[in-house]
Protein backbone atom coordinates (compact mmCIF):
# COMPACT_ATOMS: atom_id res chain seq x y z
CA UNK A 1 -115.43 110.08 62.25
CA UNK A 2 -118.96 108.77 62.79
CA UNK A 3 -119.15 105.68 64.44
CA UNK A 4 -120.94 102.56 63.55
CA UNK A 5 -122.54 101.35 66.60
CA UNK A 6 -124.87 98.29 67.73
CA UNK A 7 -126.48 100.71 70.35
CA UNK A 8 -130.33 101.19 69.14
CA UNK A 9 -132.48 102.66 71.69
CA UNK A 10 -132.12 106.03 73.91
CA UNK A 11 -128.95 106.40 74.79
CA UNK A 12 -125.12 105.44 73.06
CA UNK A 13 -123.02 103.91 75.72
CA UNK A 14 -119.56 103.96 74.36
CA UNK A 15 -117.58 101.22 75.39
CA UNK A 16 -114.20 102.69 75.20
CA UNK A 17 -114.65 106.40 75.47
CA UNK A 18 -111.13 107.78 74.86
CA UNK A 19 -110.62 111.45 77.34
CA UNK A 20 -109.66 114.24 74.95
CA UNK A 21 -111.59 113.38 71.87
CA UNK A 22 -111.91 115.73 69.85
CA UNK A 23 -114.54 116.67 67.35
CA UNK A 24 -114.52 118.84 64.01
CA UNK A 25 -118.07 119.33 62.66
CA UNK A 26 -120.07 120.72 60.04
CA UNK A 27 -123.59 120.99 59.57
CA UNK A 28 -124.57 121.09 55.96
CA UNK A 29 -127.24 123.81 55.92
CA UNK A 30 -130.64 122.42 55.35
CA UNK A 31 -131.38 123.97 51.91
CA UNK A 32 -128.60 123.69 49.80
CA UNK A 33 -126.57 121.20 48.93
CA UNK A 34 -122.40 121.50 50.49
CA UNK A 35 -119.73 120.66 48.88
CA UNK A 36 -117.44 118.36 51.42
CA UNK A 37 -113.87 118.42 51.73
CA UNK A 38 -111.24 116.15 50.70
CA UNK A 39 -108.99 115.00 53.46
CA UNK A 40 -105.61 116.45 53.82
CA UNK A 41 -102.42 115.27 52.46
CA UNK A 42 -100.99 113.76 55.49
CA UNK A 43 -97.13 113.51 56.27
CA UNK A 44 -95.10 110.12 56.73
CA UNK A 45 -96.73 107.60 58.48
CA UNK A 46 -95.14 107.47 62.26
CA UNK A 47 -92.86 104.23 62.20
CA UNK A 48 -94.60 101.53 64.92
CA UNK A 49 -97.77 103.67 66.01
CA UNK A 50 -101.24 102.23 64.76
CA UNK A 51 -104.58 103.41 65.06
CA UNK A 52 -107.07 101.36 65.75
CA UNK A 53 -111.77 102.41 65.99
CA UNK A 54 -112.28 99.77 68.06
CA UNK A 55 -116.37 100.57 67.92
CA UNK A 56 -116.00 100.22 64.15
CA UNK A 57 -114.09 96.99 64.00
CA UNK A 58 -116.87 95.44 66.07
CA UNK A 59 -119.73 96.73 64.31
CA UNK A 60 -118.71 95.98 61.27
CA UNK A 61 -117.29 92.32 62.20
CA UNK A 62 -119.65 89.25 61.13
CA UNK A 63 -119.63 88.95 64.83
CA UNK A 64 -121.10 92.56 65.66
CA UNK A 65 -123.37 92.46 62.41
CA UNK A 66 -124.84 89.30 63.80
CA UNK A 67 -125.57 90.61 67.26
CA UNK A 68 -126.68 94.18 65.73
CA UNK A 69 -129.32 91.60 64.26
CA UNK A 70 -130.59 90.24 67.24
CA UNK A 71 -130.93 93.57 69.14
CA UNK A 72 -132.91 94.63 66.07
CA UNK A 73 -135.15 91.25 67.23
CA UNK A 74 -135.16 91.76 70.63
CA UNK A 75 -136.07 95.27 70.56
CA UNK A 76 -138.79 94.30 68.04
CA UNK A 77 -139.83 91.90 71.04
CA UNK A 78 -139.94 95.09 73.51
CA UNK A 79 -142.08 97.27 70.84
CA UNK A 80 -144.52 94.73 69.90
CA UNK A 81 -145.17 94.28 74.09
CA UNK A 82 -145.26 97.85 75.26
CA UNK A 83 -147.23 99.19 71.71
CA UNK A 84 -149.92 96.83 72.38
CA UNK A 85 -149.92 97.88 76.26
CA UNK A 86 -149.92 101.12 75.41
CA UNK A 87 -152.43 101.78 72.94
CA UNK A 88 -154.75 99.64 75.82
CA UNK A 89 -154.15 102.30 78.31
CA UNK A 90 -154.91 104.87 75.66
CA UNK A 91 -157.90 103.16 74.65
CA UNK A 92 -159.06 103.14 78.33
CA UNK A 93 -158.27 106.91 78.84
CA UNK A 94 -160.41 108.07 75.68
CA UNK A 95 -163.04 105.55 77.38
CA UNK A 96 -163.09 107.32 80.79
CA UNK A 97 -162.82 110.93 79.11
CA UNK A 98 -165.91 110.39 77.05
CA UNK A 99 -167.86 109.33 80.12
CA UNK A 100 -166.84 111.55 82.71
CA UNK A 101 -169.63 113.95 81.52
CA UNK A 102 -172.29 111.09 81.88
CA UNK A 103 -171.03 109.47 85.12
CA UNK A 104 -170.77 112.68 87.26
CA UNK A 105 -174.67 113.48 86.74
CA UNK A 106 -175.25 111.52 90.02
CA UNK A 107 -173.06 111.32 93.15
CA UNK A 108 -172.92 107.64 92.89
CA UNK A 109 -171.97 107.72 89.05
CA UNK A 110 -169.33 110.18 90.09
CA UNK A 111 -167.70 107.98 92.61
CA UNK A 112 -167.49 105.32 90.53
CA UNK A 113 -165.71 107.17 87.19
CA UNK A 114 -163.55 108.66 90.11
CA UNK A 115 -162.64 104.47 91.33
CA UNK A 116 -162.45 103.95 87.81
CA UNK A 117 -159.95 107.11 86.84
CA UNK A 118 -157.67 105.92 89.73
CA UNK A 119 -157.13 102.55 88.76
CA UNK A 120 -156.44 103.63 85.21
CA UNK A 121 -153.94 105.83 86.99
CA UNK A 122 -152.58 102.97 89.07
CA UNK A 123 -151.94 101.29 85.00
CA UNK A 124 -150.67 104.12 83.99
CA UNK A 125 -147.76 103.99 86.77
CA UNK A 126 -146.78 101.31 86.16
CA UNK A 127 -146.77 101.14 82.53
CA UNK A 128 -144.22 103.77 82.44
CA UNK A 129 -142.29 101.95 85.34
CA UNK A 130 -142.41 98.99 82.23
CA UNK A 131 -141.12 100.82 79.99
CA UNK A 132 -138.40 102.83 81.58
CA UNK A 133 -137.28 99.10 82.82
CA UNK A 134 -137.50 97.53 79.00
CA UNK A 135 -134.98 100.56 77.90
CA UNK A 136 -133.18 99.75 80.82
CA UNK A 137 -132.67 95.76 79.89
CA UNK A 138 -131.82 96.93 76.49
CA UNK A 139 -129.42 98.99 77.34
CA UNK A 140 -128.05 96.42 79.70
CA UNK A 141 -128.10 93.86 76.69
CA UNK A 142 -126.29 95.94 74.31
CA UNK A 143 -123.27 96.65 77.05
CA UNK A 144 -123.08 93.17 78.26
CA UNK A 145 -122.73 91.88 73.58
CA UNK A 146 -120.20 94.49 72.94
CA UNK A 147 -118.31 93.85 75.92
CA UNK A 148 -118.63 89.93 75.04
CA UNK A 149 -117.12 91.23 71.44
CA UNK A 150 -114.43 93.14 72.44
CA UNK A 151 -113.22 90.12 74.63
CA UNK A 152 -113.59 88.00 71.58
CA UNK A 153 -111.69 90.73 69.43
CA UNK A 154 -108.75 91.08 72.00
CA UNK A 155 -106.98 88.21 70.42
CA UNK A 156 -107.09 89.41 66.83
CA UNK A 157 -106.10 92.86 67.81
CA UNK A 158 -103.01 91.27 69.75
CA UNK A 159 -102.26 89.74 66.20
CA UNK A 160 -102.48 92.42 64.45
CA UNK A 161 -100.17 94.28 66.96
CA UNK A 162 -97.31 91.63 66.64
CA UNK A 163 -97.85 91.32 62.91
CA UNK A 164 -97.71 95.04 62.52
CA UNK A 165 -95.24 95.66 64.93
CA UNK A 166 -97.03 98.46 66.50
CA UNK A 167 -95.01 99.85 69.60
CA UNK A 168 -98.37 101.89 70.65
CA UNK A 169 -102.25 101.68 69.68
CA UNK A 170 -103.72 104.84 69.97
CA UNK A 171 -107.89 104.48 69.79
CA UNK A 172 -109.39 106.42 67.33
CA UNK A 173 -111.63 107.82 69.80
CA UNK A 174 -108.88 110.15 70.91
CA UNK A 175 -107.67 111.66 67.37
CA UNK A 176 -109.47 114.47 66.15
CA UNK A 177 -112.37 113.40 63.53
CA UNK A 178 -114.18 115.49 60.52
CA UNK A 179 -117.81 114.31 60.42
CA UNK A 180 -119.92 116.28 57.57
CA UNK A 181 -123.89 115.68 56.70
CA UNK A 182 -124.60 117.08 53.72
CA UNK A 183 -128.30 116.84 51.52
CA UNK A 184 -127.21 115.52 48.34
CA UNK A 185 -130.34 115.15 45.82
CA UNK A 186 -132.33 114.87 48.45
CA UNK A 187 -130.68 112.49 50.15
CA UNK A 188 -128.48 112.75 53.13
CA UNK A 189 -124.70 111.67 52.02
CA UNK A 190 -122.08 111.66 55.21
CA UNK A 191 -117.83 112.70 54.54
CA UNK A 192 -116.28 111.46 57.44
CA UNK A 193 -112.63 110.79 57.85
CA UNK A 194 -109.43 110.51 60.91
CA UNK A 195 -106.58 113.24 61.20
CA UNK A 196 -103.76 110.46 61.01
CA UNK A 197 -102.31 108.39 57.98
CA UNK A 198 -104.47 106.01 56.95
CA UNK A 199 -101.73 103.64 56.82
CA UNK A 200 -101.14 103.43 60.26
CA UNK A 201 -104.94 102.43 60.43
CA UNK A 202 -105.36 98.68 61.61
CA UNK A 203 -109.19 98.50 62.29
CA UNK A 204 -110.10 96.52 58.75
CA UNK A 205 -107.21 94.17 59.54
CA UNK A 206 -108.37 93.31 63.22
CA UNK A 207 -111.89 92.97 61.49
CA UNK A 208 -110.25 90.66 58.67
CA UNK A 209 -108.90 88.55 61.85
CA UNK A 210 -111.60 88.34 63.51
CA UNK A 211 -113.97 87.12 60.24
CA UNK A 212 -110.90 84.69 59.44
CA UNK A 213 -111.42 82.67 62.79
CA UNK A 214 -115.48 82.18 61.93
CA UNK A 215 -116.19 82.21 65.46
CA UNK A 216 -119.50 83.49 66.31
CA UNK A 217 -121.44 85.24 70.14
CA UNK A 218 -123.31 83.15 71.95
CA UNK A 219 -126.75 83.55 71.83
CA UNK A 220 -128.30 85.79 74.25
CA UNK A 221 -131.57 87.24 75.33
CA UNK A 222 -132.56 90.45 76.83
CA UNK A 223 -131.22 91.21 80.31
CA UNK A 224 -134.22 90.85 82.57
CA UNK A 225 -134.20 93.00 85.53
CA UNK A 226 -137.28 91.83 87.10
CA UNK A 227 -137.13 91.58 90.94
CA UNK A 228 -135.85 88.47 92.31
CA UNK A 229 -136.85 86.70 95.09
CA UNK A 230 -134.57 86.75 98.44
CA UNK A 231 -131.66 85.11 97.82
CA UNK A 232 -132.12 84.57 94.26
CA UNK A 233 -129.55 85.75 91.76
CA UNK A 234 -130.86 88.23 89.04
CA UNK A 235 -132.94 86.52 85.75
CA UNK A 236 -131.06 86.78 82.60
């Protein structure tokens, strides 16, 4: 099953990677249209074992939809500051291309495009240093809210549990999945669905309990992993 995730740059970090997952795919081919299949016709559901997509149930919380929200802002943040670096470092390298011709024509011009070529490298350093940091703090951000959420969803899962009477809570993450992308009038239309009865599914009743309490994340701002001074403790 596809997951609904807060994760929005690079790289998904799953919180709760289950070992053994396995996948069932199909790729709709790119031309025509495919028809998906209907899930199967599953037996009995197993007396006191649940299921429970723990990355679902926070995503699609008020909680996680709120904090997907600010990561959308934040990241918006992180854009808006390396684009506009960026295209200045650009700028300066179609600057220093146009006049290399020019400036080499004497020894002293050439020197000084050469000075001027090596500090634009010295930018260019550490521009990308910038941005593989900024992908870092994001990435940092988006661990640090959904572990935040999951602590905040413990309780309501625990209530579910004794409510349900579930003896064991197998993550979803560790059943086998069907996940299908198909082109559907032009538009891309996604079948996905969990080999186990959907009865013994408790994720939209842990994310019932957790919209029932109305308690919302903290707000938070991008990790900042800026170099401290000595002794300092890291800026959040």
């Amino acid at each position: 099953m596809k997951k609904a995730s807060l994760f929005l740059i690079t790289s998904a970090v799953v919180l709760m990677a289950g070992a053994g997952q396995v996948m069932a795919q199909a790729a709709a081919p790119a031309a025509a249209a495919a028809t998906p299949p209907a899930p199967p016709t599953f037996g009995a559901a197993v007396p006191g074992q649940c299921v429970l997509d723990e990355q679902t149930a926070m995503s699609n919380s008020s909680m996680g939809k709120a904090a997907s929200d600010r990561l959308v802002q934040l990241k918006g943040v992180v854009d808006s500051e390396l684009g506009a670096e960026g295209k200045a470092i650009e700028d300066e390298y179609k600057a220093l291309t146009a006049s290399q011709k020019t400036s080499s024509a004497t020894a002293a011009g050439k020197t000084a495009w050469e000075a001027k070529a090596q500090d634009w490298e010295g930018k260019r350093q550490k521009f990308q240093a910038k941005v593989q940091q900024r992908n870092q703090e994001m990435q940092y951000t988006q661990q640090e809210v959904m572990q935040a959420i999951f602590q905040k969803m413990i309780p309501q899962i625990n209530a579910v549990v004794t409510a349900k009477g579930c003896a064991t809570v197998l993550s979803a993450d560790s059943l086998l999945h069907y996940d299908m992308t198909a082109n559907t009038n032009g538009q891309p239309t996604q079948t996905s669905f969990l080999y186990a009865n959907p009865a013994m599914n408790i994720t939209t009743d842990v994310v019932n309990k957790m919209n029932a309490t109305g308690e919302t994340l903290p707000s938070f701002d991008r990790v900042k992993l800026d170099q401290p001074a000595a002794g300092a403790a890291p800026t959040k």
